[in-house]
C-alpha atoms as a PDB file:
ATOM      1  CA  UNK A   1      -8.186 -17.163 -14.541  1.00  0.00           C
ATOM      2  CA  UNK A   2      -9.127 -13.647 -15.907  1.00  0.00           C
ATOM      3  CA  UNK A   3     -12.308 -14.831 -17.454  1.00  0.00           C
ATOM      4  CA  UNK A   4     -13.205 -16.849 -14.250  1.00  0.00           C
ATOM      5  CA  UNK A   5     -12.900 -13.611 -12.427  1.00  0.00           C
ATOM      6  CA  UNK A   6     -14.497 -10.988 -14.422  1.00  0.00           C
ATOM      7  CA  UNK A   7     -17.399 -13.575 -14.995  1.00  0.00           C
ATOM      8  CA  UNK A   8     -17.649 -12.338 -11.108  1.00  0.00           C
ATOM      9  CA  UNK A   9     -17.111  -9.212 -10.695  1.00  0.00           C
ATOM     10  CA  UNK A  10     -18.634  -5.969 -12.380  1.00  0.00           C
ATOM     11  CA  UNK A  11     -19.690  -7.300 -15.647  1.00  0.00           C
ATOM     12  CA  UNK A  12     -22.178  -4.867 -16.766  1.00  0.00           C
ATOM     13  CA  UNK A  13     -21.252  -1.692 -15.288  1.00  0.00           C
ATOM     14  CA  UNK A  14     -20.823   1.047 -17.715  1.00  0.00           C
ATOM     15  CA  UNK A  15     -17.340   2.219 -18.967  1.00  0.00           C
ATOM     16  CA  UNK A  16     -15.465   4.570 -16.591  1.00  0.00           C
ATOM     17  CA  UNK A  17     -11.854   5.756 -16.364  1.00  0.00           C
ATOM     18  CA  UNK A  18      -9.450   3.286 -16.159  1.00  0.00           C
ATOM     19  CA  UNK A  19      -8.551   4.116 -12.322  1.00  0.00           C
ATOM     20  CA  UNK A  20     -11.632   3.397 -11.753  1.00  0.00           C
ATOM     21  CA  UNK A  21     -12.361   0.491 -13.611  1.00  0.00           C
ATOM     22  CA  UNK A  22     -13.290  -2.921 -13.438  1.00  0.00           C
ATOM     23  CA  UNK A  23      -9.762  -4.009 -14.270  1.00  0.00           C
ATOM     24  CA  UNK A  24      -8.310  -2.259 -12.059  1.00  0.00           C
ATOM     25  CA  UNK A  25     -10.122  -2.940  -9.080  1.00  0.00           C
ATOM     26  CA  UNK A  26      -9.936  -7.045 -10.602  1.00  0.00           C
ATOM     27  CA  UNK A  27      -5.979  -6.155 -10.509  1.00  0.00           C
ATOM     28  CA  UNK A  28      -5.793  -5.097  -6.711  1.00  0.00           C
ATOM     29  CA  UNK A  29      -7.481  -7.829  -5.421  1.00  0.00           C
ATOM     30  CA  UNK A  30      -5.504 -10.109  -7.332  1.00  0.00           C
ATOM     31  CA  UNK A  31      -2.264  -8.714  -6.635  1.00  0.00           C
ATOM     32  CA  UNK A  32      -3.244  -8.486  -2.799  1.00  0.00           C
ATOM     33  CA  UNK A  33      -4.320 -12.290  -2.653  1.00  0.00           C
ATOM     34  CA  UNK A  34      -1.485 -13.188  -4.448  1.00  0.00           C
ATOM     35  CA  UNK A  35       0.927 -11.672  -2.275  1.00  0.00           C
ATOM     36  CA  UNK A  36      -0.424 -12.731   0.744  1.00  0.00           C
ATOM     37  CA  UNK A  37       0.056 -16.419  -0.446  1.00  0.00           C
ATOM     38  CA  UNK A  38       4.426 -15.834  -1.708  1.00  0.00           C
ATOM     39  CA  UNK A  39       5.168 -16.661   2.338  1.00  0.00           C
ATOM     40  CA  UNK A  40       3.106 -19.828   2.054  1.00  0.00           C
ATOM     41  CA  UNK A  41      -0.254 -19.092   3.983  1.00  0.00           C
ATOM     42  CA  UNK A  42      -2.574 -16.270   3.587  1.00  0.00           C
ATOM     43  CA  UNK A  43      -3.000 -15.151   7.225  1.00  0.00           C
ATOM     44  CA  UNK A  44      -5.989 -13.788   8.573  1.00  0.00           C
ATOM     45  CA  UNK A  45      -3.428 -10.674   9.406  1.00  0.00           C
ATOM     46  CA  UNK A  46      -2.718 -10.251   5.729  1.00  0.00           C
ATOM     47  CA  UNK A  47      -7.088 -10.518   4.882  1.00  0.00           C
ATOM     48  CA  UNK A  48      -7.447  -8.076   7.542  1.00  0.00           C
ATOM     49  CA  UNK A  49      -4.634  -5.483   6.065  1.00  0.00           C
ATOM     50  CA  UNK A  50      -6.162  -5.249   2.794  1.00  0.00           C
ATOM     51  CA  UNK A  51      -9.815  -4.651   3.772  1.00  0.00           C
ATOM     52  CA  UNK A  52      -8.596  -1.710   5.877  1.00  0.00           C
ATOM     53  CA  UNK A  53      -6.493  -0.348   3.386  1.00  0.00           C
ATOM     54  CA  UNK A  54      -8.355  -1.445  -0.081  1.00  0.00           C
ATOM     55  CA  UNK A  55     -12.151  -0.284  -0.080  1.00  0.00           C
ATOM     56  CA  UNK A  56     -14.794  -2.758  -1.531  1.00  0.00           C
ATOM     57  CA  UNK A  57     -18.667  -1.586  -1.957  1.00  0.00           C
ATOM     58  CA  UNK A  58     -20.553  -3.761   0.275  1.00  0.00           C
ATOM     59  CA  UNK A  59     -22.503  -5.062  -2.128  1.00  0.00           C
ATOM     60  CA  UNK A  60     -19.664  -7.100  -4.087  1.00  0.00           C
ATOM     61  CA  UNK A  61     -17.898  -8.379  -1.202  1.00  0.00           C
ATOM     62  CA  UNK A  62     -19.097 -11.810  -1.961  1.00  0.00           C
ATOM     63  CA  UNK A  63     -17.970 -10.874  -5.485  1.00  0.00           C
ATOM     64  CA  UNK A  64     -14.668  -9.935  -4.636  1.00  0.00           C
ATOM     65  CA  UNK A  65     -14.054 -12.937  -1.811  1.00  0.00           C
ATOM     66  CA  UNK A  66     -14.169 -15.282  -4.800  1.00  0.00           C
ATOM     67  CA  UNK A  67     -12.068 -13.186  -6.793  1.00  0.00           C
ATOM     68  CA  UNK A  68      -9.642 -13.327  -3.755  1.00  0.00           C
ATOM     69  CA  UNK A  69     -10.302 -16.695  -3.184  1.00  0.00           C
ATOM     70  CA  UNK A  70      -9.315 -17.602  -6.916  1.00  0.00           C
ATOM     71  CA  UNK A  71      -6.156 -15.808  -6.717  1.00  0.00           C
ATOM     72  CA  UNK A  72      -4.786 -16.743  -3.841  1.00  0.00           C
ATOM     73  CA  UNK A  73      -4.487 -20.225  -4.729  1.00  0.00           C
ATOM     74  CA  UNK A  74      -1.264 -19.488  -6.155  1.00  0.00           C
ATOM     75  CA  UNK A  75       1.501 -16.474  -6.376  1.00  0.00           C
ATOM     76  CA  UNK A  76       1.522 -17.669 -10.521  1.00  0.00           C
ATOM     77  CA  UNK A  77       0.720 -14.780 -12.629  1.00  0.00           C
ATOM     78  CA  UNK A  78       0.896 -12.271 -10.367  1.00  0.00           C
ATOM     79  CA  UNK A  79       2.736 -10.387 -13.114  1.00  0.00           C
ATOM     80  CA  UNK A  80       0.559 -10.205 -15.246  1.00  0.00           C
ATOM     81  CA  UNK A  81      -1.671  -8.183 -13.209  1.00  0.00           C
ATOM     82  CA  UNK A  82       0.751  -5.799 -12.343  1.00  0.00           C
ATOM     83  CA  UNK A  83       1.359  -5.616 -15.881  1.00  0.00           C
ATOM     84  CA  UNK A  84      -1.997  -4.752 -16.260  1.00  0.00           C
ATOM     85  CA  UNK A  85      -2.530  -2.139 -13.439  1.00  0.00           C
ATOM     86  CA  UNK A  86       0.700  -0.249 -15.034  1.00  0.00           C
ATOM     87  CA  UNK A  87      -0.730  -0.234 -18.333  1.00  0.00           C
ATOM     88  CA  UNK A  88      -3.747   1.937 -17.034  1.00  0.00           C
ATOM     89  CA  UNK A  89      -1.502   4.626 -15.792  1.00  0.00           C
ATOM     90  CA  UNK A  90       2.089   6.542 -16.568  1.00  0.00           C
ATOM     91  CA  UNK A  91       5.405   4.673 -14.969  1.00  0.00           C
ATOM     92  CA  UNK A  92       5.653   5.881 -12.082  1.00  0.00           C
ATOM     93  CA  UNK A  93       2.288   7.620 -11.627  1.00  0.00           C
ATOM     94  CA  UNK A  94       1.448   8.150  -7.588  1.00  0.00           C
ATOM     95  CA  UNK A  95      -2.083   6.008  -7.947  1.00  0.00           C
ATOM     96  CA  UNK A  96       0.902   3.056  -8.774  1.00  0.00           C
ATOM     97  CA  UNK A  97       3.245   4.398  -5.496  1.00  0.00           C
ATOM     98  CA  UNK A  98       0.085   4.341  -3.471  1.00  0.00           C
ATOM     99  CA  UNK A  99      -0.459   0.917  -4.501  1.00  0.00           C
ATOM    100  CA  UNK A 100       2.730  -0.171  -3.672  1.00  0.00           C
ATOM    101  CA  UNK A 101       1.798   1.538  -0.047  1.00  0.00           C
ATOM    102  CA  UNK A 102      -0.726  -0.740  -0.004  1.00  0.00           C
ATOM    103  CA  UNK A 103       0.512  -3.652  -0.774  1.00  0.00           C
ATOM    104  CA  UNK A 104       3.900  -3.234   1.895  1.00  0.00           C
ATOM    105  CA  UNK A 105       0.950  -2.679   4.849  1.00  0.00           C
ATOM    106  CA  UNK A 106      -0.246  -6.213   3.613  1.00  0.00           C
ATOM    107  CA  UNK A 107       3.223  -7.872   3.651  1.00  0.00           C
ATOM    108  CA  UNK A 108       4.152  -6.551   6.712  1.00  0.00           C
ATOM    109  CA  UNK A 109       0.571  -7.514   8.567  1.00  0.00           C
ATOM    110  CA  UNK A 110       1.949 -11.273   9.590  1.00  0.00           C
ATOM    111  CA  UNK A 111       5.031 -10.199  10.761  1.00  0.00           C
ATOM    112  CA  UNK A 112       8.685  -9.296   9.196  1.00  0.00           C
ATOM    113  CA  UNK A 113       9.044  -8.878   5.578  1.00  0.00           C
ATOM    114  CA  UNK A 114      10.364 -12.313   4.280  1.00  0.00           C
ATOM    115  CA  UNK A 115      12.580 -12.565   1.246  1.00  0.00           C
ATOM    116  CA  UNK A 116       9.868 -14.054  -1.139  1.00  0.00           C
ATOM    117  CA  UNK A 117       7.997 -11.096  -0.431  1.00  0.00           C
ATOM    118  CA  UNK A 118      10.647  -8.548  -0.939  1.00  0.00           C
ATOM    119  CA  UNK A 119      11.201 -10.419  -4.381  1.00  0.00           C
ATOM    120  CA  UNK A 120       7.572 -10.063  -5.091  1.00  0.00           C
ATOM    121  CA  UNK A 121       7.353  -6.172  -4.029  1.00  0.00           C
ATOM    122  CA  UNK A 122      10.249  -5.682  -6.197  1.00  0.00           C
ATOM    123  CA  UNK A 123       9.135  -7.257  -9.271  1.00  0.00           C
ATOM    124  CA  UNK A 124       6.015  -5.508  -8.890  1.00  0.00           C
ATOM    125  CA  UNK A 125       7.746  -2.086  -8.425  1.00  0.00           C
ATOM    126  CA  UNK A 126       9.726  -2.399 -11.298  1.00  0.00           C
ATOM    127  CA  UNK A 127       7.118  -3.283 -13.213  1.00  0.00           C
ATOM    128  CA  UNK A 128       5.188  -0.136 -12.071  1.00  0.00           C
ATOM    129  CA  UNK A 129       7.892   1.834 -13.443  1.00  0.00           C
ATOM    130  CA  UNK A 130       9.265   2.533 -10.045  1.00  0.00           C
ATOM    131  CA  UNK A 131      13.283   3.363  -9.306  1.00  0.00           C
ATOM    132  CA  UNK A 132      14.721   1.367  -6.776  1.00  0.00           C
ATOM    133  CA  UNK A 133      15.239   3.835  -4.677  1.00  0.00           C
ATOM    134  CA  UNK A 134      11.464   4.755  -4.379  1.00  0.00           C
ATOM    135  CA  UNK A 135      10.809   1.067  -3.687  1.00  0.00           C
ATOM    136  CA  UNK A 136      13.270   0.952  -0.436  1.00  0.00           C
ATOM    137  CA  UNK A 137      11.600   3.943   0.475  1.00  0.00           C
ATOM    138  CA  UNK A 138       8.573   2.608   0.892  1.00  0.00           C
ATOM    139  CA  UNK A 139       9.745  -0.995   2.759  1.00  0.00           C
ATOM    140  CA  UNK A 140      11.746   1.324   5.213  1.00  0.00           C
ATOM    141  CA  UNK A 141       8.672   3.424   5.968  1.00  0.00           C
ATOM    142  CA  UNK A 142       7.160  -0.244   7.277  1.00  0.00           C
ATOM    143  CA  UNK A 143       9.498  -2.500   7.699  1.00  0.00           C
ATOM    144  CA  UNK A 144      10.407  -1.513  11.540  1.00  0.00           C
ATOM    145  CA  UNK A 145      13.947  -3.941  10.867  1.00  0.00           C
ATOM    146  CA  UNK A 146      15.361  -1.421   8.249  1.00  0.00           C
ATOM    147  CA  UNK A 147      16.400   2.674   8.703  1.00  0.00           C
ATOM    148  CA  UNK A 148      14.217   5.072  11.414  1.00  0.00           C
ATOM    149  CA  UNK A 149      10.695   4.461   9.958  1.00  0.00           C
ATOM    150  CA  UNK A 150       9.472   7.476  11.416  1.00  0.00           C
ATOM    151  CA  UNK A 151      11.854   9.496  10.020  1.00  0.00           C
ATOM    152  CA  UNK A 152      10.931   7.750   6.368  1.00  0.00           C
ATOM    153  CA  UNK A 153       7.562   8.342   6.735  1.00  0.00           C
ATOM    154  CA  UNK A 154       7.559  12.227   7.754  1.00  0.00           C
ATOM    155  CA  UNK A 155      10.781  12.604   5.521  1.00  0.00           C
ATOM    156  CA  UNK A 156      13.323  14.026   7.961  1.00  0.00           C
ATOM    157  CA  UNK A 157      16.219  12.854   8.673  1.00  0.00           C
ATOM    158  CA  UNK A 158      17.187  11.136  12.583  1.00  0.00           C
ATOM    159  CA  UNK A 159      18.447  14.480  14.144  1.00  0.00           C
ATOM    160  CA  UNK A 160      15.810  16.872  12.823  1.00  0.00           C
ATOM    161  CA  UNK A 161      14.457  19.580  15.756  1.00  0.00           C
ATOM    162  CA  UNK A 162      11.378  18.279  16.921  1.00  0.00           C
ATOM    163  CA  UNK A 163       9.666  22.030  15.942  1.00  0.00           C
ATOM    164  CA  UNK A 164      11.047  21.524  12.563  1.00  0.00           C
ATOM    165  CA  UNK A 165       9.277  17.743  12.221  1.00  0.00           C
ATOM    166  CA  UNK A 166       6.045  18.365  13.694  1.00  0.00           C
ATOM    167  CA  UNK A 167       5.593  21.520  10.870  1.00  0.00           C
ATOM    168  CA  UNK A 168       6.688  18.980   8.534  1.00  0.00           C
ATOM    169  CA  UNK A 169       3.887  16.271  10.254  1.00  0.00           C
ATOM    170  CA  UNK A 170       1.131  18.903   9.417  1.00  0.00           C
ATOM    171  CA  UNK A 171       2.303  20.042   6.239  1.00  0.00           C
ATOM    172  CA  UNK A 172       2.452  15.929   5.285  1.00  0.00           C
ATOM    173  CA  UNK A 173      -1.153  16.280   6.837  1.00  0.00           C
ATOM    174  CA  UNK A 174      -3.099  18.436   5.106  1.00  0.00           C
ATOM    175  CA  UNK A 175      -1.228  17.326   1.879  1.00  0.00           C
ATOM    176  CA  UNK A 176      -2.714  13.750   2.160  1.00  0.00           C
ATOM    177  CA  UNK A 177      -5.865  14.653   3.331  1.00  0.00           C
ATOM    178  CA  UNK A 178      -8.515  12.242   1.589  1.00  0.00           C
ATOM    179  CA  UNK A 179     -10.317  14.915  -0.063  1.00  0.00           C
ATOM    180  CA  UNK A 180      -6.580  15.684  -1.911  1.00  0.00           C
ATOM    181  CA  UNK A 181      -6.499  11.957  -2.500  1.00  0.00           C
ATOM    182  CA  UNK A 182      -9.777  11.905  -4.158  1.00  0.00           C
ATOM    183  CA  UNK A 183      -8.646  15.121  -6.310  1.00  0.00           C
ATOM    184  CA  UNK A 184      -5.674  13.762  -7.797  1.00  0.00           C
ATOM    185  CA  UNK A 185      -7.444  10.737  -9.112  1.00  0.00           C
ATOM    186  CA  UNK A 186      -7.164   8.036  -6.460  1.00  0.00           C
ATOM    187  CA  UNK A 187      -9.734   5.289  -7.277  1.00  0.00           C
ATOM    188  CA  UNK A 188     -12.785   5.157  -4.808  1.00  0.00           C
ATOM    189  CA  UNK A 189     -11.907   1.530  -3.935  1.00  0.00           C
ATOM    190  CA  UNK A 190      -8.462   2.819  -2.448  1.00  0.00           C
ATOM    191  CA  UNK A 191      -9.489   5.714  -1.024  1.00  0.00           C
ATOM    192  CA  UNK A 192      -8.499   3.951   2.338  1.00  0.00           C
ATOM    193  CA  UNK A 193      -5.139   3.900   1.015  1.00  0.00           C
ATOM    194  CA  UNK A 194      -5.329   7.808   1.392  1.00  0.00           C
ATOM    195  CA  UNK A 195      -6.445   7.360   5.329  1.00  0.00           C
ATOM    196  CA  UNK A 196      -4.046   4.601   6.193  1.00  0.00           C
ATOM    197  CA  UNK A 197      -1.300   7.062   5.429  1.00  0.00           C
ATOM    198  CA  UNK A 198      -2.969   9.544   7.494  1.00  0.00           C
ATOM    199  CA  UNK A 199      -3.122   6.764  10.414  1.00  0.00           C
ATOM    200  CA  UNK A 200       1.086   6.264   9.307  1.00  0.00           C
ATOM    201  CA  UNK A 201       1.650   9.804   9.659  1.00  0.00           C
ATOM    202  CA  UNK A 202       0.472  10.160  13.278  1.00  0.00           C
ATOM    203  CA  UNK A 203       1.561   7.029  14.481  1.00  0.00           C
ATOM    204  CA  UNK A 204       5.133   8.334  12.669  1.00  0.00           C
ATOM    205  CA  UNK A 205       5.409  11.546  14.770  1.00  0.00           C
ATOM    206  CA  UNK A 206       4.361   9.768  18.035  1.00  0.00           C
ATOM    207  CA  UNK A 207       7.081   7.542  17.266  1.00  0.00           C
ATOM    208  CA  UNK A 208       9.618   9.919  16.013  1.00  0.00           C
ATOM    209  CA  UNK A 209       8.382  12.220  19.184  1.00  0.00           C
ATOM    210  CA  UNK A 210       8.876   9.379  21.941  1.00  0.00           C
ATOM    211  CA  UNK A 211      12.501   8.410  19.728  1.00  0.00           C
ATOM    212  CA  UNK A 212      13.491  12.630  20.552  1.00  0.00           C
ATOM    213  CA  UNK A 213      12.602  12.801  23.950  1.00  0.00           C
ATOM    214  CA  UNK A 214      14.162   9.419  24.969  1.00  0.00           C
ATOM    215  CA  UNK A 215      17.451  11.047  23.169  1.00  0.00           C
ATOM    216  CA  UNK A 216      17.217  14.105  25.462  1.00  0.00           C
ATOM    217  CA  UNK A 217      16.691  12.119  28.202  1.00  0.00           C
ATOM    218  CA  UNK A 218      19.395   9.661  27.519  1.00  0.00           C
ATOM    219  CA  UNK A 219      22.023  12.632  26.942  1.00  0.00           C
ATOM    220  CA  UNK A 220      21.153  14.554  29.966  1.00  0.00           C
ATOM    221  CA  UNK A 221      21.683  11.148  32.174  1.00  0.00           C
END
């Protein structure tokens, strides 16, 4: 399957770091795909989620839909890619947490996180070099069944002032700005990853806002 795919994608571009290499864009795609097949069907939902949150230069989209269209015949293997996508960077290293971001939005797009899919996320975390505890940070900062999301995602806990979480909103703002993203090493073809969080963080303190003054409201009834 790997030579099938890099037969289509990027061939003769010249060397570049690994975050930004062939491989590892090859890697996201195929992890993506593959996950979006563990439940049985790769919804449109779950093709939607990763073009908004996994960027692809316009002129390889064909490219990469037959990449995706190779590795989604199957969940088989998907180890091995995230085997490979680790190898490119430390255990642990926040290009391989944002990916895991990433890859939650996608599970999450058709629905409720089903067990085949937590077993998938999980074997891919640890293989990333994640802790457990990192990895149930992230599902609970999607999955709307487990913990306060909101309060996941802005990192506060459920009876924070509201003063005290909208500082923390901004501060989680500017700190994930894309232009930090792009600083830190994020790879250009998950730059997006970068702005969905941005789109998380707002939609988080709405949330978390509404949650408050429904509280107050219910208290003073």
């Amino acid at each position: 399957m790997a030579d099938r795919i890099t037969v289509f994608l990027w061939t003769n571009r010249p060397a570049t770091p690994p975050e930004r290499s062939v491989a590892f864009t090859i890697a996201v795609i195929a992890l993506g795909a593959k996950l979006a097949k563990v439940d049985g069907t790769v919804e449109r939902s779950e093709v939607a989620a990763f073009r908004r949150v996994f960027i692809i230069p316009r002129s390889e989209e064909k490219n990469a839909a037959r990449v995706f269209d190779l590795a989604r015949k199957d969940v088989a293997g998907f180890d091995a890619w995230a085997h490979k996508m680790a190898s490119m960077f430390q255990p642990g290293d926040p290009v391989l947490l944002d990916v895991m971001e990433g890859l939650f939005v996608i599970a999450v797009a058709d629905g409720a996180l089903q067990p085949a899919e937590i077993m998938f996320l999980d074997e891919v975390g640890r293989i990333f070099g994640l802790a457990p505890a990192q990895i149930a940070a992230i599902r609970r900062r999607h999955d709307k069944g487990a913990g306060c999301p909101p309060c996941e995602v802005l990192g506060v806990a459920p009876d924070t002032p509201l003063p005290e979480v909208k500082r923390r909103w901004r501060q989680l703002l500017r700190e994930n700005h894309p232009d930090h993203a792009i600083g830190r090493g994020l790879p250009p073809e998950a730059i997006r990853l970068a702005e969905a969080k941005t789109r998380r963080l707002n939609e988080a303190w709405d949330s978390y806002r509404s949650l408050y003054r429904g509280n107050l409201q219910a208290g003073a009834a």
